[in-house]
PDB file of N, CA and C in Angstrom:
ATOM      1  N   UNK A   1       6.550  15.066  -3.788  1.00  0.00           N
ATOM      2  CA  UNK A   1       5.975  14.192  -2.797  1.00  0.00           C
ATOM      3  C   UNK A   1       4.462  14.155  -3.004  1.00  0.00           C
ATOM      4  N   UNK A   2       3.929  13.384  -2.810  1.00  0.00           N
ATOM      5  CA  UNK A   2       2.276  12.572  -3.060  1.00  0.00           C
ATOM      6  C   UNK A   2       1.658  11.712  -2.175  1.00  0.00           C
ATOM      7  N   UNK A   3       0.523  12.006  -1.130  1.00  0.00           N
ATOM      8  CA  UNK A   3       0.045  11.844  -0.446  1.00  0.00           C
ATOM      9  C   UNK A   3      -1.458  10.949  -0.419  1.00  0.00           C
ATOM     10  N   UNK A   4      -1.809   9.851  -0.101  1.00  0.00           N
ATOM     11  CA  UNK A   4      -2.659   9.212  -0.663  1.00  0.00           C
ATOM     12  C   UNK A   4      -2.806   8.236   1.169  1.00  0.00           C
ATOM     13  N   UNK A   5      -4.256   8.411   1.469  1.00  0.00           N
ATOM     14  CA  UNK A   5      -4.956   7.690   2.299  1.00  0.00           C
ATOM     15  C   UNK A   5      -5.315   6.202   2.203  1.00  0.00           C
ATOM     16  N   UNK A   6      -4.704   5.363   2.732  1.00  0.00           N
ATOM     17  CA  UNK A   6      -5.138   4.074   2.767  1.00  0.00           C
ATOM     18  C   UNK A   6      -5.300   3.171   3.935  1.00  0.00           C
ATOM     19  N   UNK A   7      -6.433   2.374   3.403  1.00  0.00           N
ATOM     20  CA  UNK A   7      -6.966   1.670   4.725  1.00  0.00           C
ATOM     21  C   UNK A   7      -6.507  -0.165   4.522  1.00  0.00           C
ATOM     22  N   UNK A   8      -6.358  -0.586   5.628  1.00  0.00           N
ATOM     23  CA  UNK A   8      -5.668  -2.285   5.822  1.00  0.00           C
ATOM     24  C   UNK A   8      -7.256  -2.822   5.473  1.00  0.00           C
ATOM     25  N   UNK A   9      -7.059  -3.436   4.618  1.00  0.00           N
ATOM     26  CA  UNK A   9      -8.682  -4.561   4.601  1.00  0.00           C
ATOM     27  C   UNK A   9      -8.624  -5.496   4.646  1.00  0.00           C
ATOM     28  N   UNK A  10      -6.947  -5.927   4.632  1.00  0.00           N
ATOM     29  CA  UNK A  10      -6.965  -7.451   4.345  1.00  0.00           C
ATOM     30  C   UNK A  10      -5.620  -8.101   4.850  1.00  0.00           C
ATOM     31  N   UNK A  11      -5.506  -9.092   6.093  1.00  0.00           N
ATOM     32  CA  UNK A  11      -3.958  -9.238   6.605  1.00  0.00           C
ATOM     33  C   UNK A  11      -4.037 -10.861   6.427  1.00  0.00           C
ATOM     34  N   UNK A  12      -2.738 -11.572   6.035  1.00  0.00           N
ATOM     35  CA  UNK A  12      -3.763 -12.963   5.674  1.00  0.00           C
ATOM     36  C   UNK A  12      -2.199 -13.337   5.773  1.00  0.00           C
ATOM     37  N   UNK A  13      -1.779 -14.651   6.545  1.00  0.00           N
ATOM     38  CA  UNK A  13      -0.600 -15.275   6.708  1.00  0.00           C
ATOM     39  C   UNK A  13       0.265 -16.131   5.269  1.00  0.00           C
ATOM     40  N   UNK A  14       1.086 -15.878   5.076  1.00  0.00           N
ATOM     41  CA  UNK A  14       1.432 -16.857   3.550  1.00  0.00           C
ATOM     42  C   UNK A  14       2.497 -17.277   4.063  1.00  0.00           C
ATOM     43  N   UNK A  15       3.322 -18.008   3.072  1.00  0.00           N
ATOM     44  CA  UNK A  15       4.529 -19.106   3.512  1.00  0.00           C
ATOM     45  C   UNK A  15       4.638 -19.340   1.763  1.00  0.00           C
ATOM     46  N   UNK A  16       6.111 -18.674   1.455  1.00  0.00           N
ATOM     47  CA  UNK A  16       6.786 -18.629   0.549  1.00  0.00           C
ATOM     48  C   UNK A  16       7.148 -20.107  -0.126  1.00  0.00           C
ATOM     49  N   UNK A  17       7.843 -20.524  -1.393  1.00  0.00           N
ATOM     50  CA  UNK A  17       8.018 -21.040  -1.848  1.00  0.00           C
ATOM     51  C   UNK A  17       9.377 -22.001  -1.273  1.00  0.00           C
ATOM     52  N   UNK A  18      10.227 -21.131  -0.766  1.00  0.00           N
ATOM     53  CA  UNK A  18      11.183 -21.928   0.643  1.00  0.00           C
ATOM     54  C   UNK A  18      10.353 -22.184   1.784  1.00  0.00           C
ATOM     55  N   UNK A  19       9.180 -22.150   2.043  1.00  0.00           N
ATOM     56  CA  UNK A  19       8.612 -22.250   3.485  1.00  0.00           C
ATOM     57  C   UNK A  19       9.141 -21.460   4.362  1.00  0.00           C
ATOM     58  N   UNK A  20       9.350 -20.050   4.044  1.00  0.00           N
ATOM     59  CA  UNK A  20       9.427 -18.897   4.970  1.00  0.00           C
ATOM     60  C   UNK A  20       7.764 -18.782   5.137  1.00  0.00           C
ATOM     61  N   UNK A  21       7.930 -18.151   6.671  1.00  0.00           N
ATOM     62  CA  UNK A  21       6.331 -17.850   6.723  1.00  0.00           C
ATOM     63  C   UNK A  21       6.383 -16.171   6.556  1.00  0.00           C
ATOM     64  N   UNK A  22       4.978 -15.675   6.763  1.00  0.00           N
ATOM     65  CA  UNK A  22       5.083 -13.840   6.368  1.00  0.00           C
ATOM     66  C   UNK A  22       3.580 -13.410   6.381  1.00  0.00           C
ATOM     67  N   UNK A  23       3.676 -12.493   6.042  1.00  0.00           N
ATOM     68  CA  UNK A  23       2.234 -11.563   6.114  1.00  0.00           C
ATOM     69  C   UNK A  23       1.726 -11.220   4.711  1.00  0.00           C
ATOM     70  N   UNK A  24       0.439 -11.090   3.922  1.00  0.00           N
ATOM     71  CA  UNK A  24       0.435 -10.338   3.111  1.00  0.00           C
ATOM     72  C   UNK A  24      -0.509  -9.362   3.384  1.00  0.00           C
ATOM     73  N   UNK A  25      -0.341  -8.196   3.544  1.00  0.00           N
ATOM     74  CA  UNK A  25      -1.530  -6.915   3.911  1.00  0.00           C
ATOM     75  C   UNK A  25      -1.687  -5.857   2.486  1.00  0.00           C
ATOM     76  N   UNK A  26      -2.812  -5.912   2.723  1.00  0.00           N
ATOM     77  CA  UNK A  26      -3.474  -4.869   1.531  1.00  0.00           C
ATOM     78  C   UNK A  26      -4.104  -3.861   2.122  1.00  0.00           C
ATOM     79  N   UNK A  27      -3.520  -2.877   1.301  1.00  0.00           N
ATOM     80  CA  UNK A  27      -4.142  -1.710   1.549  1.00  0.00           C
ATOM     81  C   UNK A  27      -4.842  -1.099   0.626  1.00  0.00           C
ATOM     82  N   UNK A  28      -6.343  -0.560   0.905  1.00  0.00           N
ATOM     83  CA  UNK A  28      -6.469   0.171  -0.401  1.00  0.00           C
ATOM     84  C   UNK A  28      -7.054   1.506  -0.018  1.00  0.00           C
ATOM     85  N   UNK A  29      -8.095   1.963  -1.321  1.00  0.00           N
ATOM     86  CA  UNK A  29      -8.035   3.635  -0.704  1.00  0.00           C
ATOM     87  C   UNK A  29      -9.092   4.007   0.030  1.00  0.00           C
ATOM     88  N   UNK A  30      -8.734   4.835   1.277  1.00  0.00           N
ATOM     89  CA  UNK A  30      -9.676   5.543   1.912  1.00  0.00           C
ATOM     90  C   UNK A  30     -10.393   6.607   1.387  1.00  0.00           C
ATOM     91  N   UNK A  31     -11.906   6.039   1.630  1.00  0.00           N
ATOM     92  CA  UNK A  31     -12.693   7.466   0.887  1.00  0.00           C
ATOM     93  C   UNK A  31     -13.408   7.591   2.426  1.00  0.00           C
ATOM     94  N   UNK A  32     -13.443   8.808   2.612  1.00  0.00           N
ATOM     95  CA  UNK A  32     -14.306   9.601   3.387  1.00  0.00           C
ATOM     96  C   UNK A  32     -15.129  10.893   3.482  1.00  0.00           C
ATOM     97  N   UNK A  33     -15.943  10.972   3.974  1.00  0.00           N
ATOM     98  CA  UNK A  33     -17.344  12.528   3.109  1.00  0.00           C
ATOM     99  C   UNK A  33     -16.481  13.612   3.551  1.00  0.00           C
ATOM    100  N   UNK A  34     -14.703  13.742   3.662  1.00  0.00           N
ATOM    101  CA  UNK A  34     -14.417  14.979   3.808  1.00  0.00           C
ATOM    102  C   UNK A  34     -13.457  15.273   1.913  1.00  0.00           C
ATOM    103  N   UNK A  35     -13.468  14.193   1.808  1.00  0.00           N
ATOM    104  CA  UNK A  35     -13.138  14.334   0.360  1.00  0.00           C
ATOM    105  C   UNK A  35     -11.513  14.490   0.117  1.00  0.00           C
ATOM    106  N   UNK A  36     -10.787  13.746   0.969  1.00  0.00           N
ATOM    107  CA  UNK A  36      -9.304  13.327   1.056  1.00  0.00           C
ATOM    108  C   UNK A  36      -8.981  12.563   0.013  1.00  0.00           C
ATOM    109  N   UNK A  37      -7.726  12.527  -0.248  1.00  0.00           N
ATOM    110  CA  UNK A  37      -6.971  11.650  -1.709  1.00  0.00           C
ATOM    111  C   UNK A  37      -8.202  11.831  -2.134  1.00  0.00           C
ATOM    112  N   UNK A  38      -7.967  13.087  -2.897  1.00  0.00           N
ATOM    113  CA  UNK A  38      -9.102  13.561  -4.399  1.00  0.00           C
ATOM    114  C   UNK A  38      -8.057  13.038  -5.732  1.00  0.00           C
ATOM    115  N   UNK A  39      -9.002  13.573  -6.266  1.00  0.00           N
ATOM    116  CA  UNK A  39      -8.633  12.839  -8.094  1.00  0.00           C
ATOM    117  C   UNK A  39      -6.778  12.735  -8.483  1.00  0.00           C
ATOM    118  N   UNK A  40      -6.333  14.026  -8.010  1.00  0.00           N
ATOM    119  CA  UNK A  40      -4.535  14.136  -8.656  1.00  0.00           C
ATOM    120  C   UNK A  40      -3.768  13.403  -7.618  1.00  0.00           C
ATOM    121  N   UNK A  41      -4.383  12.990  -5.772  1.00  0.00           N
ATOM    122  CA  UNK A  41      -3.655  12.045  -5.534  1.00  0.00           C
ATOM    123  C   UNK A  41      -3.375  10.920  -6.456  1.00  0.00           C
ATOM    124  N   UNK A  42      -4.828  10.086  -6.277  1.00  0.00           N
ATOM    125  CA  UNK A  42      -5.449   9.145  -7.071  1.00  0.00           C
ATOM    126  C   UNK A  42      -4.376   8.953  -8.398  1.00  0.00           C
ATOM    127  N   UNK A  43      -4.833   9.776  -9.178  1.00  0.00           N
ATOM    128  CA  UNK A  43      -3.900  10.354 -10.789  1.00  0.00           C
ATOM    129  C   UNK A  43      -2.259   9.692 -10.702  1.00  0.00           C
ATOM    130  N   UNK A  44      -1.884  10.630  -9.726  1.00  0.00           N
ATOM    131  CA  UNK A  44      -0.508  10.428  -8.983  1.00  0.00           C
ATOM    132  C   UNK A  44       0.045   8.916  -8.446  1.00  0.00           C
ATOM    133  N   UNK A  45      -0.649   8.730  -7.845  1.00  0.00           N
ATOM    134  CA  UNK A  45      -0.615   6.834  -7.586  1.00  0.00           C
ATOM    135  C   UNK A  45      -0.907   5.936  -8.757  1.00  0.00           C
ATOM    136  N   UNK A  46      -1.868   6.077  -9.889  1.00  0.00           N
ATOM    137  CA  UNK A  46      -1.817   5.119 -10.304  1.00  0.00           C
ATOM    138  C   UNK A  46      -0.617   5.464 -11.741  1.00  0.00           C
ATOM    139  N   UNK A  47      -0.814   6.405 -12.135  1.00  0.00           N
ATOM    140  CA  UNK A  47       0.591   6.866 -12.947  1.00  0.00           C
ATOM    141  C   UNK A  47       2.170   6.185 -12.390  1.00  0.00           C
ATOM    142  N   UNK A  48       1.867   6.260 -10.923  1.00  0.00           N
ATOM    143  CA  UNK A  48       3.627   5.783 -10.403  1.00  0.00           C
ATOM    144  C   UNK A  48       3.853   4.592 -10.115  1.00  0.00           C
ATOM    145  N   UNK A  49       2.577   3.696 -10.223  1.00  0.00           N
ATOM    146  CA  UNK A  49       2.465   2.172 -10.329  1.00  0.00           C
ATOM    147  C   UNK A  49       2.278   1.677 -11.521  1.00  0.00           C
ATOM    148  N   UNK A  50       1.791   2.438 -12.888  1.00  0.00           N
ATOM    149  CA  UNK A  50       2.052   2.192 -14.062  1.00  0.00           C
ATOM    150  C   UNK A  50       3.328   2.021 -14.699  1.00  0.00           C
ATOM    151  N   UNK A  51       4.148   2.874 -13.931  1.00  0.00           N
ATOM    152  CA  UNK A  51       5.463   3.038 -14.192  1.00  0.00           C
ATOM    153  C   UNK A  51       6.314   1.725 -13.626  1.00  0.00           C
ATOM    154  N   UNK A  52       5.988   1.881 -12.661  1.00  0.00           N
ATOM    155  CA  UNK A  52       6.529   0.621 -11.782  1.00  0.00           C
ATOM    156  C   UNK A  52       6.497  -0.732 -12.614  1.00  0.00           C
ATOM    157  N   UNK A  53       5.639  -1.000 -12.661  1.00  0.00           N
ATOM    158  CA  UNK A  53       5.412  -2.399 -13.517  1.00  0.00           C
ATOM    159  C   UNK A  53       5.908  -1.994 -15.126  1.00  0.00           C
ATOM    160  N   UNK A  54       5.827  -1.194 -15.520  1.00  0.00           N
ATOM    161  CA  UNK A  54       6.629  -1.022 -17.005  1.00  0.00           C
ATOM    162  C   UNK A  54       7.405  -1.361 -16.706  1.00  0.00           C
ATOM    163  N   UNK A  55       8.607  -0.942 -15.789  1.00  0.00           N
ATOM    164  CA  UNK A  55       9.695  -1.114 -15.420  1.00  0.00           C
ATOM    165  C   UNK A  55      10.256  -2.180 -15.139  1.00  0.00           C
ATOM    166  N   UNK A  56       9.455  -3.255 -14.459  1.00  0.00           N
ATOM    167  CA  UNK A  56       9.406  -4.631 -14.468  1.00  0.00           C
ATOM    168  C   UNK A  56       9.226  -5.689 -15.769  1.00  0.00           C
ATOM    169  N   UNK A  57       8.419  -5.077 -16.831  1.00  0.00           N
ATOM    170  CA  UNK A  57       8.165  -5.602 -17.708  1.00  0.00           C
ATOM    171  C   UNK A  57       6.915  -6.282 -17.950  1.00  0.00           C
ATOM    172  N   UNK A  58       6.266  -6.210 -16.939  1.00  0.00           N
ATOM    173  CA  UNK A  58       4.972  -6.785 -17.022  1.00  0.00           C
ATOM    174  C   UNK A  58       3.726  -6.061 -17.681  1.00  0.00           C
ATOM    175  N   UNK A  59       3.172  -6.671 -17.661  1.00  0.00           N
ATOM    176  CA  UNK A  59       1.544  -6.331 -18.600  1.00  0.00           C
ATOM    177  C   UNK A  59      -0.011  -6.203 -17.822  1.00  0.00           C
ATOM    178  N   UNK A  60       0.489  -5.684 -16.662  1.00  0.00           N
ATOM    179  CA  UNK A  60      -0.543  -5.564 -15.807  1.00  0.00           C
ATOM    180  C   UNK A  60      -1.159  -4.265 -15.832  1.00  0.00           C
ATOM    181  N   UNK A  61      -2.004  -4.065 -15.647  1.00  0.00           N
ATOM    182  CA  UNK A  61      -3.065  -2.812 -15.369  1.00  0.00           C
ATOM    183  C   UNK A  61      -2.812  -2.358 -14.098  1.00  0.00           C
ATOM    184  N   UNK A  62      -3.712  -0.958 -13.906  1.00  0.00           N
ATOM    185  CA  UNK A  62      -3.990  -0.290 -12.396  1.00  0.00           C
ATOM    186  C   UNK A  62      -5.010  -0.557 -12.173  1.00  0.00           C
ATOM    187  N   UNK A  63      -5.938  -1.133 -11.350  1.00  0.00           N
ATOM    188  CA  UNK A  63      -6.923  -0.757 -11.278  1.00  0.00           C
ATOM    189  C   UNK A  63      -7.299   1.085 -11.054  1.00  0.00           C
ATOM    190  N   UNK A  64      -8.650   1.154 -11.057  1.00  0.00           N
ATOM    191  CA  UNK A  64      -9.204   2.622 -10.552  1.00  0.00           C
ATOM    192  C   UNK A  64      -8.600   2.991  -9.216  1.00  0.00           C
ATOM    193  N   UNK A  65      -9.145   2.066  -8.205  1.00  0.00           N
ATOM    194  CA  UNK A  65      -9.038   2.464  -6.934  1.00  0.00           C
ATOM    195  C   UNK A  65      -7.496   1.600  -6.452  1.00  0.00           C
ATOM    196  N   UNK A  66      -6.501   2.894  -6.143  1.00  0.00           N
ATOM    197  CA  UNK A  66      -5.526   2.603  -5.652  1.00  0.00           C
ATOM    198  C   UNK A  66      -5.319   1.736  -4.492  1.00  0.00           C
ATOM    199  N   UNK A  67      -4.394   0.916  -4.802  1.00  0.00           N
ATOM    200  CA  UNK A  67      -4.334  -0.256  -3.907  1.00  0.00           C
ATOM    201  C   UNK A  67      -2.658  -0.651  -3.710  1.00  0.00           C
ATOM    202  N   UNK A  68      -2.066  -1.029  -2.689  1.00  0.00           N
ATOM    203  CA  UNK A  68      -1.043  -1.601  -2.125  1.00  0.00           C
ATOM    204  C   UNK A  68      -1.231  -3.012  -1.492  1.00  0.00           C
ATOM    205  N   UNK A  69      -0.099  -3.900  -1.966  1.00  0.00           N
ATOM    206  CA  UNK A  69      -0.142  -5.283  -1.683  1.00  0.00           C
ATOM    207  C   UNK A  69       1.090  -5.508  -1.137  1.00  0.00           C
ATOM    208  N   UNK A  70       1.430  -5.541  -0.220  1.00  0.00           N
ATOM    209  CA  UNK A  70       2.711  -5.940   0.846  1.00  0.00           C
ATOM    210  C   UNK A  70       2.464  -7.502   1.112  1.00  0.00           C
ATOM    211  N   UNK A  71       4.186  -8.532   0.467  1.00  0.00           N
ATOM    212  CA  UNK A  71       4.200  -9.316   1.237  1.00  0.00           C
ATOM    213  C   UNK A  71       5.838  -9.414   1.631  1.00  0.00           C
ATOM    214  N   UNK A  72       5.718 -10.044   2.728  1.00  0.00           N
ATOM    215  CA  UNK A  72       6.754  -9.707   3.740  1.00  0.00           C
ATOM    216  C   UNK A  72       6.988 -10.797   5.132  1.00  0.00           C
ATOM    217  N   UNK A  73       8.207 -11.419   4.717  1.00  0.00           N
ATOM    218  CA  UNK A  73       8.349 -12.499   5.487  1.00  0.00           C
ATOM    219  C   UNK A  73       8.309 -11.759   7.077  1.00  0.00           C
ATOM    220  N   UNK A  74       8.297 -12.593   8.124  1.00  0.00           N
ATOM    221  CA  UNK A  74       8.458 -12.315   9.161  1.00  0.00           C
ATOM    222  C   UNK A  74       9.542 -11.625   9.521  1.00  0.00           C
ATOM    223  N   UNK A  75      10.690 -11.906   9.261  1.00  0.00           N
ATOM    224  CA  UNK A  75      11.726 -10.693   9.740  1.00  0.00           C
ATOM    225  C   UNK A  75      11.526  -9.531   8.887  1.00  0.00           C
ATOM    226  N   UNK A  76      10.846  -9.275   7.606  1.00  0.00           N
ATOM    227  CA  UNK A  76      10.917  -7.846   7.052  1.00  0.00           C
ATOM    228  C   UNK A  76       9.809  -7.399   7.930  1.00  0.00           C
ATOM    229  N   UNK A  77       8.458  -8.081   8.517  1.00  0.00           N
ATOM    230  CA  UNK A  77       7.378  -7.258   8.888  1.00  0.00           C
ATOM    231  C   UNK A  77       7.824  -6.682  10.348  1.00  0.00           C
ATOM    232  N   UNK A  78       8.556  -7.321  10.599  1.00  0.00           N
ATOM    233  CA  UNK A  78       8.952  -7.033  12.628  1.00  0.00           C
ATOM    234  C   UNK A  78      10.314  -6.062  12.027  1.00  0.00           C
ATOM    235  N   UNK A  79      10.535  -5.839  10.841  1.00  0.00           N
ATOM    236  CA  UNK A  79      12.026  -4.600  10.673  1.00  0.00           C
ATOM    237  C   UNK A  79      11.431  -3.540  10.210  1.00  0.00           C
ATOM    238  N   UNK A  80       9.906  -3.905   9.697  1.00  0.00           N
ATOM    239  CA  UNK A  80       9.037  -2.405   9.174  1.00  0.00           C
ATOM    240  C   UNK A  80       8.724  -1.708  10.442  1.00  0.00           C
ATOM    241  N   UNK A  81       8.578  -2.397  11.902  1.00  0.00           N
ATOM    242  CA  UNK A  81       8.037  -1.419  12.630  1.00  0.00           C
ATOM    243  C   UNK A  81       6.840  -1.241  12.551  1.00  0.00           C
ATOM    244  N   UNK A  82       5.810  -1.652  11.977  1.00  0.00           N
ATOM    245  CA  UNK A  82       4.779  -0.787  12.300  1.00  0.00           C
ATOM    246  C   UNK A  82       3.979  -2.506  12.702  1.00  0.00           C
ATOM    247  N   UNK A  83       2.460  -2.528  13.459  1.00  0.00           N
ATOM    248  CA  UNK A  83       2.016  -3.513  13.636  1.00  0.00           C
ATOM    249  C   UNK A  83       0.266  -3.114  12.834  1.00  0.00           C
ATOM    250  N   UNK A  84       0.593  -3.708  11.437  1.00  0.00           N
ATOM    251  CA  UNK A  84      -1.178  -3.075  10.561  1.00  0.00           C
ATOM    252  C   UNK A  84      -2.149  -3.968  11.375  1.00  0.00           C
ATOM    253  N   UNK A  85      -3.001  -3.303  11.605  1.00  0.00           N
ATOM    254  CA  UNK A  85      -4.603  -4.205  11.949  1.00  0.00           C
ATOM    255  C   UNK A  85      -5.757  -3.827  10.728  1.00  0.00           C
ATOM    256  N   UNK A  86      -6.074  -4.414  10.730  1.00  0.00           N
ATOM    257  CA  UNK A  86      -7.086  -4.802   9.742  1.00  0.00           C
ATOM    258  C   UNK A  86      -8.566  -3.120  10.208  1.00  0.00           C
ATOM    259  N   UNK A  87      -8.679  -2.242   8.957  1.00  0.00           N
ATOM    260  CA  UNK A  87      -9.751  -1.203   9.928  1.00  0.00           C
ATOM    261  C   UNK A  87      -8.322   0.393   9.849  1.00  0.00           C
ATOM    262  N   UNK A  88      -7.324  -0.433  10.186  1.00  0.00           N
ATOM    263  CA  UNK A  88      -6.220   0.999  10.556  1.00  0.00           C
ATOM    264  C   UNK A  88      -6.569   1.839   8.454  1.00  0.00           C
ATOM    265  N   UNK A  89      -6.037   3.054   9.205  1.00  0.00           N
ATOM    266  CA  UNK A  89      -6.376   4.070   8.097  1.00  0.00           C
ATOM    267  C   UNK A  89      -4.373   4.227   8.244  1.00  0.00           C
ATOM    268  N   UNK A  90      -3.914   4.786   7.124  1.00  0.00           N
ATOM    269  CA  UNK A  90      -2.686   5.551   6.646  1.00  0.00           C
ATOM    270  C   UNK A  90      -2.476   6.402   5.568  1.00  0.00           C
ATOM    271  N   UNK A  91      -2.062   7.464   6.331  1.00  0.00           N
ATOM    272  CA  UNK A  91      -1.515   8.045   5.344  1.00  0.00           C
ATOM    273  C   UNK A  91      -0.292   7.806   4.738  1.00  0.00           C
ATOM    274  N   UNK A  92      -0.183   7.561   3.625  1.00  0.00           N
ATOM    275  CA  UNK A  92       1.317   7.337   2.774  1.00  0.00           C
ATOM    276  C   UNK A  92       1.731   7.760   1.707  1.00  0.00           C
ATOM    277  N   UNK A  93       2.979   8.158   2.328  1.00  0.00           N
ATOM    278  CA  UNK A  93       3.808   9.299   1.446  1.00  0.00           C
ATOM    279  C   UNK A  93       4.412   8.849   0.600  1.00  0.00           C
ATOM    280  N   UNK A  94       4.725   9.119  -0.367  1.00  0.00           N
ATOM    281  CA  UNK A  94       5.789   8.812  -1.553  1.00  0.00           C
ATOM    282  C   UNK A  94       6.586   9.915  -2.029  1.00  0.00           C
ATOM    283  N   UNK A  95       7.756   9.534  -1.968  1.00  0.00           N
ATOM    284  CA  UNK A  95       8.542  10.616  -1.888  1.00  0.00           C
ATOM    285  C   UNK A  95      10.247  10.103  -2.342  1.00  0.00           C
ATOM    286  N   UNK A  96      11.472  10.320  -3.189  1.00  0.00           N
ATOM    287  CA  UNK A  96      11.877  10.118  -3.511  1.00  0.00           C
ATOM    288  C   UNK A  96      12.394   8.643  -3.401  1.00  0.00           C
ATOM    289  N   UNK A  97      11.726   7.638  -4.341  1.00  0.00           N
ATOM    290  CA  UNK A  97      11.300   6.444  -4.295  1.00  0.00           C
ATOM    291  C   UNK A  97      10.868   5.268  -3.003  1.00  0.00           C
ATOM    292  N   UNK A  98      10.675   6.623  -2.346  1.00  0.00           N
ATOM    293  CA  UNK A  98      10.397   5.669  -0.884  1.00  0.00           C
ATOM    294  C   UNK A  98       8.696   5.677  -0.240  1.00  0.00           C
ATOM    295  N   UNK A  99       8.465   4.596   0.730  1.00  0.00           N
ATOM    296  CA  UNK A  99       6.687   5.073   1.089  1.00  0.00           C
ATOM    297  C   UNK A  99       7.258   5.396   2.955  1.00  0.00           C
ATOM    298  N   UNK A 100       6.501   6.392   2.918  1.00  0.00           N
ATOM    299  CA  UNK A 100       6.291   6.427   4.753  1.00  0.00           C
ATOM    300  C   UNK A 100       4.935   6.020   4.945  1.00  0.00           C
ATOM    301  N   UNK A 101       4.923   5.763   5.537  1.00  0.00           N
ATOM    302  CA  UNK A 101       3.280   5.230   6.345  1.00  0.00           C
ATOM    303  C   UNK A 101       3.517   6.080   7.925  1.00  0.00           C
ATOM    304  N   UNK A 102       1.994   6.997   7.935  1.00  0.00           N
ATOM    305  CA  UNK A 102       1.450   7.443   9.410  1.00  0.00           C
ATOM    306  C   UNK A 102       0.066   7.283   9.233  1.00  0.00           C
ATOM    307  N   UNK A 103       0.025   6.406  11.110  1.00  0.00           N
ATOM    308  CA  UNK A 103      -1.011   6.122  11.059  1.00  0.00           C
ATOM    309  C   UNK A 103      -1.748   7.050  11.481  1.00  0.00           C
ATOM    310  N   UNK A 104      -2.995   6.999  11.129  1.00  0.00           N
ATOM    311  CA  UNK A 104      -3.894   8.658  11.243  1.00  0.00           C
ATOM    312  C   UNK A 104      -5.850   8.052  12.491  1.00  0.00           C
ATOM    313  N   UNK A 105      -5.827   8.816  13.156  1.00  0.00           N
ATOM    314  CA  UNK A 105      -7.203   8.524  13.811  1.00  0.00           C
ATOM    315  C   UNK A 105      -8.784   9.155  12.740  1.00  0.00           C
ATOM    316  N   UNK A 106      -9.467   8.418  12.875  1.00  0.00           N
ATOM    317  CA  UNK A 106     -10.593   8.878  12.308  1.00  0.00           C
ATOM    318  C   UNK A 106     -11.456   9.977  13.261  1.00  0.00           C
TER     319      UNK A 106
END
């Protein structure tokens, strides 16, 4: 299991190629002067998103700074349960191919 801090920066409405409507939220990484998700989180995330997209077949890169891109029609975002605001911090777990998200206070 691998633990990595991320913050919502970006929530922005889309509408799919059927004209489903949905959310897309990004998350990327929280840095703060206590020195959380240090380097082998970091390491750890972008290694398991390298993988990911191999796996897909694609030819994309990681960037440095770990990042998550959720999009998600309206019935998946109201079946995730959680309501992201833009500012919210999470912690998220990865853990036998799954993510938990808790949201954490500053």
């Amino acid at each position: 299991m691998s633990v990595v801090r991320l913050i919502v920066t970006q929530i922005s409405s889309v509408v799919d190629d059927d004209g489903n409507r949905g959310k897309e939220i990004i998350l990327e990484e929280f840095k703060n002067r206590q020195g959380i998700g240090g380097p082998q989180e970091i390491g750890f995330l972008k290694e398991m998103m390298d993988q990911v997209l191999r796996n897909f077949g694609q030819g994309y890169s990681i960037r440095s700074q770990p990042k998550i891109v959720l999009r998600l029609n309206d019935e998946e975002y109201e079946s995730l349960g959680i309501k992201f605001e833009v500012n919210d911090i999470y912690e998220v777990n990865f853990s036998d191919g799954n993510l938990h998200f808790n949201k954490q206070t500053v």
